[in-house]
PDB file of N, CA and C in Angstrom:
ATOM      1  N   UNK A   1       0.821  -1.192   0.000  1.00  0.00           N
ATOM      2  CA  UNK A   1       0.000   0.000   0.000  1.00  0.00           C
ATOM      3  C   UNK A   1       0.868   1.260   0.000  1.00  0.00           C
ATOM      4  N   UNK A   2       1.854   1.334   0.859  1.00  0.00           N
ATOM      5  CA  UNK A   2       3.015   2.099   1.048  1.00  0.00           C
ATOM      6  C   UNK A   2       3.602   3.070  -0.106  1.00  0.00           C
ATOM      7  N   UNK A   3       4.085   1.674  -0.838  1.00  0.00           N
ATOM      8  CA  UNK A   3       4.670   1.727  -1.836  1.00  0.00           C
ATOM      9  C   UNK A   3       3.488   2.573  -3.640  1.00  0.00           C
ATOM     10  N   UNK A   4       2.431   1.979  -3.552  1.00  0.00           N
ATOM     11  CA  UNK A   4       1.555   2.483  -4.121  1.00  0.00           C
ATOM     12  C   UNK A   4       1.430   3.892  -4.028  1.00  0.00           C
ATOM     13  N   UNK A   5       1.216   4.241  -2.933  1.00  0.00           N
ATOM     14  CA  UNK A   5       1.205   5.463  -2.638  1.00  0.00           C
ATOM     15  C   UNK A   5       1.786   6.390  -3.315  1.00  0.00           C
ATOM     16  N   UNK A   6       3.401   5.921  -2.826  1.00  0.00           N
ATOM     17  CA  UNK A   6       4.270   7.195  -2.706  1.00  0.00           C
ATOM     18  C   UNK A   6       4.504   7.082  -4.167  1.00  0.00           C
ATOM     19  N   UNK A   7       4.580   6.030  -5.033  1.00  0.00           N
ATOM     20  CA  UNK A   7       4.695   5.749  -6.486  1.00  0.00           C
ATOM     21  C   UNK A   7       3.639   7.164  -7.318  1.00  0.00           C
ATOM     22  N   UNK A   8       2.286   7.093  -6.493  1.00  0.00           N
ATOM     23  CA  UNK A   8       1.755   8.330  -7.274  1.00  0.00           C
ATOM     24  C   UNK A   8       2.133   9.560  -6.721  1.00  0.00           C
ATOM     25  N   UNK A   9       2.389   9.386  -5.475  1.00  0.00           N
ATOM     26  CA  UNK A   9       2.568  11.049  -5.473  1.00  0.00           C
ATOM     27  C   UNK A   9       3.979  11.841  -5.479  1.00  0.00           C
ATOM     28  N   UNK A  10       4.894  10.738  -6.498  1.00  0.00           N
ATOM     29  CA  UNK A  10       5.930  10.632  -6.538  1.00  0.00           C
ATOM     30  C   UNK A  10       5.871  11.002  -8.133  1.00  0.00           C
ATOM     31  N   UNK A  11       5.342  10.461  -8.543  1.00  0.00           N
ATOM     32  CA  UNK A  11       4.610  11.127 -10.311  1.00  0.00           C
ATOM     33  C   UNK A  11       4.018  12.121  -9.997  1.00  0.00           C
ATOM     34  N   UNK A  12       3.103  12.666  -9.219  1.00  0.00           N
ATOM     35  CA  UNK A  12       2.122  14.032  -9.249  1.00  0.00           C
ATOM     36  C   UNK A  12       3.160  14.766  -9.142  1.00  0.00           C
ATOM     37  N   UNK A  13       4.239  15.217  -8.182  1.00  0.00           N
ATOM     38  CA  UNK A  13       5.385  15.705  -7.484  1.00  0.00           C
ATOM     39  C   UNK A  13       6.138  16.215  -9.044  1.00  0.00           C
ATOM     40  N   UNK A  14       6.341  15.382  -9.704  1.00  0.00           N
ATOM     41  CA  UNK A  14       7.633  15.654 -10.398  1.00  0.00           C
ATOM     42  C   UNK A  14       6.569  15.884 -11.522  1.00  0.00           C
ATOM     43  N   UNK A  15       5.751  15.855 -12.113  1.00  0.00           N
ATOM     44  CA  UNK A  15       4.557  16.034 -13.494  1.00  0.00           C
ATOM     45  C   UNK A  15       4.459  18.149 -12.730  1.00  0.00           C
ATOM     46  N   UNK A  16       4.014  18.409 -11.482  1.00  0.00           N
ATOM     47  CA  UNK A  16       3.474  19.230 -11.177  1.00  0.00           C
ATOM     48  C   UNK A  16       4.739  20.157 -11.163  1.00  0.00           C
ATOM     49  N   UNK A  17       5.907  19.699 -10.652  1.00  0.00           N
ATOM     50  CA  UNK A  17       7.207  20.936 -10.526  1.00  0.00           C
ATOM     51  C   UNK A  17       7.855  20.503 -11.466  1.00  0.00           C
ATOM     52  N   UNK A  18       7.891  20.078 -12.623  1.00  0.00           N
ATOM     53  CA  UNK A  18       9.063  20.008 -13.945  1.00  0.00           C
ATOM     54  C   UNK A  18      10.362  19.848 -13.361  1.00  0.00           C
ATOM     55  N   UNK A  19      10.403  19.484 -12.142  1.00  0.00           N
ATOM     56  CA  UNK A  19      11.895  19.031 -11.899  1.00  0.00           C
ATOM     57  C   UNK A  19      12.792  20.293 -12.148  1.00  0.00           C
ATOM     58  N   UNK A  20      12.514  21.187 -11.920  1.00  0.00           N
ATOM     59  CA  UNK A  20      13.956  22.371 -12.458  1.00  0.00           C
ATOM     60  C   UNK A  20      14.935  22.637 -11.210  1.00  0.00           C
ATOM     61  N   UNK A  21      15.571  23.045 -10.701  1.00  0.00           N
ATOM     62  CA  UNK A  21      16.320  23.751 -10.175  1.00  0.00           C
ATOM     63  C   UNK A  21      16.939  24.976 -10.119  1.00  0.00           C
ATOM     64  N   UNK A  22      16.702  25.360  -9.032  1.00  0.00           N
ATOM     65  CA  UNK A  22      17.093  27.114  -9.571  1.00  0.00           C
ATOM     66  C   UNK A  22      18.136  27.440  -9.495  1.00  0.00           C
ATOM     67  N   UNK A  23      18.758  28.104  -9.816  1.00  0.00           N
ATOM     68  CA  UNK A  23      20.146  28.466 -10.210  1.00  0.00           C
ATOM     69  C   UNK A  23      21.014  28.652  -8.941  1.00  0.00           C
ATOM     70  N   UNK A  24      22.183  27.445  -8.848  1.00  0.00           N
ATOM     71  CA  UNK A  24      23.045  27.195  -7.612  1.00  0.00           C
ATOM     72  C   UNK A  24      22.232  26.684  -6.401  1.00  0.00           C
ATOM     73  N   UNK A  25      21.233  25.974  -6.898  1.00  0.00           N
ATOM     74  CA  UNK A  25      20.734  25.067  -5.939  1.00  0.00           C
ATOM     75  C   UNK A  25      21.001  23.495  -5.986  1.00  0.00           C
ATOM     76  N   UNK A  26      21.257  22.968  -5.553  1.00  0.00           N
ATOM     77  CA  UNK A  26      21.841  21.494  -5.203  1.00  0.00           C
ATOM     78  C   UNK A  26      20.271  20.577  -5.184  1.00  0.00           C
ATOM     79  N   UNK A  27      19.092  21.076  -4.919  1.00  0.00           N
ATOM     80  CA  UNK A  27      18.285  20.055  -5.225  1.00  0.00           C
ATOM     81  C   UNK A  27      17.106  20.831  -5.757  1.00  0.00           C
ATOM     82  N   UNK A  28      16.639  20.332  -6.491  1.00  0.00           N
ATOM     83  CA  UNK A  28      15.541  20.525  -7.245  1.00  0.00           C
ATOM     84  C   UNK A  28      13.791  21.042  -6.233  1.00  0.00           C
ATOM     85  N   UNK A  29      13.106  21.690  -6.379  1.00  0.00           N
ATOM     86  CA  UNK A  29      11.756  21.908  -6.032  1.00  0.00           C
ATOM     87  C   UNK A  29      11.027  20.813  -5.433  1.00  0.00           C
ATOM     88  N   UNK A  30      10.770  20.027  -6.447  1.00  0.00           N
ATOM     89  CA  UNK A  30      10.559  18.209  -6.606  1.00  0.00           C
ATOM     90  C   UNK A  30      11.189  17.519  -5.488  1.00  0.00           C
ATOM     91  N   UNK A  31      12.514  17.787  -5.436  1.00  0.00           N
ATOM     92  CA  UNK A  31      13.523  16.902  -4.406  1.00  0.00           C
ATOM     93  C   UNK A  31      12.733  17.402  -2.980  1.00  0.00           C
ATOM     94  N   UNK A  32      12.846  18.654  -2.875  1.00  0.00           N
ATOM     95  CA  UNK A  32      12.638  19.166  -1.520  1.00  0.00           C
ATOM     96  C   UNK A  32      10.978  18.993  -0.726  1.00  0.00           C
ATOM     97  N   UNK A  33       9.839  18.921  -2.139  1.00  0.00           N
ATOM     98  CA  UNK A  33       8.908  18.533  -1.648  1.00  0.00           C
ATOM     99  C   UNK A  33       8.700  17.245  -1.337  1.00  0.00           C
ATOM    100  N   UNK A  34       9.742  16.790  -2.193  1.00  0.00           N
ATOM    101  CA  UNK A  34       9.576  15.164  -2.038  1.00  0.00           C
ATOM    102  C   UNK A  34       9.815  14.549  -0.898  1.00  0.00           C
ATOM    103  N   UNK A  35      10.859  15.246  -0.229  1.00  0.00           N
ATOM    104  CA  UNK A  35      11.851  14.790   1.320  1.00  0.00           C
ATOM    105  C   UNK A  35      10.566  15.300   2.103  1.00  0.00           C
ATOM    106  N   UNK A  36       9.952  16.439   1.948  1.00  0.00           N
ATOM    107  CA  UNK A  36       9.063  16.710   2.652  1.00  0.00           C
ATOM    108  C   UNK A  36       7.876  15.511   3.201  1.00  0.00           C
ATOM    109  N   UNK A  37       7.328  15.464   2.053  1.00  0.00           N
ATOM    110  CA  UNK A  37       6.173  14.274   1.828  1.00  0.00           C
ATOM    111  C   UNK A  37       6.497  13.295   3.039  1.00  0.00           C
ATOM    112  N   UNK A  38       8.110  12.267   2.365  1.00  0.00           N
ATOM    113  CA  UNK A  38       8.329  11.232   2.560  1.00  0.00           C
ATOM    114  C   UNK A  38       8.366  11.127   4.435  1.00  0.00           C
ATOM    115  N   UNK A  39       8.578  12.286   5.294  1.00  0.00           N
ATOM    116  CA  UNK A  39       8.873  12.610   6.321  1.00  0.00           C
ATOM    117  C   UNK A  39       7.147  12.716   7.305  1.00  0.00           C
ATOM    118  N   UNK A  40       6.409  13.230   6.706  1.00  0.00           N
ATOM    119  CA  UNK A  40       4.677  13.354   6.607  1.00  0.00           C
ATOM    120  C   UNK A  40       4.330  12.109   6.420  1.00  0.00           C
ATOM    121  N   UNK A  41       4.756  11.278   5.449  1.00  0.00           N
ATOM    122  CA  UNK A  41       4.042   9.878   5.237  1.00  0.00           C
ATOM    123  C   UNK A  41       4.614   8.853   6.547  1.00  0.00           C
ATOM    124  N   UNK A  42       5.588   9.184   6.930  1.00  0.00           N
ATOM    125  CA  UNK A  42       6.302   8.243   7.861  1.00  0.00           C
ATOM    126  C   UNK A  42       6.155   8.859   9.101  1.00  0.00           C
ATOM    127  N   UNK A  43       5.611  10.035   9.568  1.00  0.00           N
ATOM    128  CA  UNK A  43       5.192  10.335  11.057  1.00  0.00           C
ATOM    129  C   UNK A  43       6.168  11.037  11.858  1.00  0.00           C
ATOM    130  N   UNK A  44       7.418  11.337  10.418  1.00  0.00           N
ATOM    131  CA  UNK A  44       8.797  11.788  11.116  1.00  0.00           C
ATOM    132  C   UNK A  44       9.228  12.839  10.691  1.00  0.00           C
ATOM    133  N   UNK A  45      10.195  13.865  11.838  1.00  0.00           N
ATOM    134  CA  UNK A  45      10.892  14.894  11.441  1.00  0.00           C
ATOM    135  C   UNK A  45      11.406  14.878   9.714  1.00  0.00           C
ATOM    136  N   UNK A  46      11.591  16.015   9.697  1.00  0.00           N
ATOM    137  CA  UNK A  46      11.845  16.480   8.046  1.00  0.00           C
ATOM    138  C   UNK A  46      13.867  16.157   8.431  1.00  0.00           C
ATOM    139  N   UNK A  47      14.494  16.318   9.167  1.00  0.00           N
ATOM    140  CA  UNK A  47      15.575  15.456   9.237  1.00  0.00           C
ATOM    141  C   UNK A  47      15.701  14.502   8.973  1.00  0.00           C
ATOM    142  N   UNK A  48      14.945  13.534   9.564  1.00  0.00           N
ATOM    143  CA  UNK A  48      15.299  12.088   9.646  1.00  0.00           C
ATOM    144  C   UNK A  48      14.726  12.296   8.204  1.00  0.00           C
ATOM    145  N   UNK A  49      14.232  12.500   7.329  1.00  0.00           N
ATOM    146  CA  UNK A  49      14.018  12.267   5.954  1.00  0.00           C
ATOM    147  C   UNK A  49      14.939  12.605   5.042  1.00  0.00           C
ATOM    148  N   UNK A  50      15.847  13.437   5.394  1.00  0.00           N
ATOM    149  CA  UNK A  50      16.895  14.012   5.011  1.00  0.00           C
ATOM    150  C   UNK A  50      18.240  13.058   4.856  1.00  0.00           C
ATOM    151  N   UNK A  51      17.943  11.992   5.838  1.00  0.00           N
ATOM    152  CA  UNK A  51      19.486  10.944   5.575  1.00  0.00           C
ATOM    153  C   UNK A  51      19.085   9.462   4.588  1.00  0.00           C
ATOM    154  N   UNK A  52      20.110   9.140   3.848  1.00  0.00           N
ATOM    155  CA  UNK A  52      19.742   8.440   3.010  1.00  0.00           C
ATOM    156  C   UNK A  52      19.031   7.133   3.308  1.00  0.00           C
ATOM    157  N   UNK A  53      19.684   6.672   4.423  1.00  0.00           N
ATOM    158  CA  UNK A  53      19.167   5.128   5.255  1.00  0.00           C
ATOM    159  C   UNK A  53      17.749   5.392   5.707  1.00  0.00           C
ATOM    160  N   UNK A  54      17.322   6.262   5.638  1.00  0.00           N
ATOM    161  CA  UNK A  54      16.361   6.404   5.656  1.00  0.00           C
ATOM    162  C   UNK A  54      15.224   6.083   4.833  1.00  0.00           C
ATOM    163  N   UNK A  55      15.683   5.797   3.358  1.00  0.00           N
ATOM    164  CA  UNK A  55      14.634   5.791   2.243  1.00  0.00           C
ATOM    165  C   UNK A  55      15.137   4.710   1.036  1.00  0.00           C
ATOM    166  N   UNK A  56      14.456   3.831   1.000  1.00  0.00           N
ATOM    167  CA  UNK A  56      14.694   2.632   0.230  1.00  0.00           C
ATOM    168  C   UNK A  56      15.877   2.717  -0.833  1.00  0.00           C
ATOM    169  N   UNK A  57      16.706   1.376  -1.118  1.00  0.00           N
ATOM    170  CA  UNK A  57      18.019   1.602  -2.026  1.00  0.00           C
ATOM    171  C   UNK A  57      17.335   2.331  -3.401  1.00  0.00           C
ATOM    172  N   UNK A  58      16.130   1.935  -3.658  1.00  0.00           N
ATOM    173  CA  UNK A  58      15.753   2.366  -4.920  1.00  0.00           C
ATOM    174  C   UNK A  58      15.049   3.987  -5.192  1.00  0.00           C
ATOM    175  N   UNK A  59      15.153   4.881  -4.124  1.00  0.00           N
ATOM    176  CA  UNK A  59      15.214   6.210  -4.222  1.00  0.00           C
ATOM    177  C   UNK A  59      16.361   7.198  -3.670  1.00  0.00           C
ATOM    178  N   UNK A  60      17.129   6.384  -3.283  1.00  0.00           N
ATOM    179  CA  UNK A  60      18.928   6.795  -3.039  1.00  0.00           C
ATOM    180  C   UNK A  60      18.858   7.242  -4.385  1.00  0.00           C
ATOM    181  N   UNK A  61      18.881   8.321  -4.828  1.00  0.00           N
ATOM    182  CA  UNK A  61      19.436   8.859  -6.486  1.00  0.00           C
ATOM    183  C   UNK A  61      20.677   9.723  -6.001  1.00  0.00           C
ATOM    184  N   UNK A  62      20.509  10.725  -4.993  1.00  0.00           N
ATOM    185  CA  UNK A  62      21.184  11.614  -4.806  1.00  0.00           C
ATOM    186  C   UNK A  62      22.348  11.736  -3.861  1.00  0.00           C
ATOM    187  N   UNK A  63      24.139  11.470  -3.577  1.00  0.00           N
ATOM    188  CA  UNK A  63      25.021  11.444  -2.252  1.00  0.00           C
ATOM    189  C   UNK A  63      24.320  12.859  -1.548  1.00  0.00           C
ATOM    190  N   UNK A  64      23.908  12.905  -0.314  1.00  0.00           N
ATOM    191  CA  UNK A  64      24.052  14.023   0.796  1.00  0.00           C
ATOM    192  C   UNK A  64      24.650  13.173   1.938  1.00  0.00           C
ATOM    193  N   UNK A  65      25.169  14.288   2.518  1.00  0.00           N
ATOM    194  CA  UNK A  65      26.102  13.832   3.407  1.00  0.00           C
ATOM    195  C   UNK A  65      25.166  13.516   4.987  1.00  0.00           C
ATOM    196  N   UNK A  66      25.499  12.820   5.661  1.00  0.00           N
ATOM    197  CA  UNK A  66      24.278  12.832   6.886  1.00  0.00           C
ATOM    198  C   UNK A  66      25.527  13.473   7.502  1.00  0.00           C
ATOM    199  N   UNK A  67      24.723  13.877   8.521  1.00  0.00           N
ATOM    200  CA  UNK A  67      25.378  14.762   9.649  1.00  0.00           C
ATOM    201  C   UNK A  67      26.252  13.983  11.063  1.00  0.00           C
ATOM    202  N   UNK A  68      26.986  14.308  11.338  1.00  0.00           N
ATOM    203  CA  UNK A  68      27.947  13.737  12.330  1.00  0.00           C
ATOM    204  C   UNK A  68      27.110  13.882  13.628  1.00  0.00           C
ATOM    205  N   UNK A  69      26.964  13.060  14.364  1.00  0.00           N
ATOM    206  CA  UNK A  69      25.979  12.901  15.740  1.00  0.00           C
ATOM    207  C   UNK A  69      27.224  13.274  17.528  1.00  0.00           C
TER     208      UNK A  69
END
């Protein structure tokens, strides 16, 4: 069900912001609503959405660095 989900609003996301990036930005519109979402769908800080182990091998697209604890 999960997975269903985020599959569409993972297409609405990127159909609705054309994916651009604005000039000297490191992630895209798309990216940032997307981390957003994924953080809302899971009940969790917009950090913890922010580190990669966080989000299945198959939406790892992008290296960010996680933060030193």
């Amino acid at each position: 069900m999960e997975n269903e989900l985020w599959s569409k609003v993972y297409q609405m996301v990127h159909q609705l912001g054309n994916n651009k990036k604005p000039k000297r930005a490191t992630y895209s519109n798309a990216d940032i609503v997307l981390t957003y979402l994924w953080a809302v769908l899971h009940d969790r800080p917009v950090f913890w959405a922010c580190q990669r182990c966080n989000w299945p091998i198959y939406y790892r697209k992008k290296i960010c660095p996680i933060p030193a604890r």
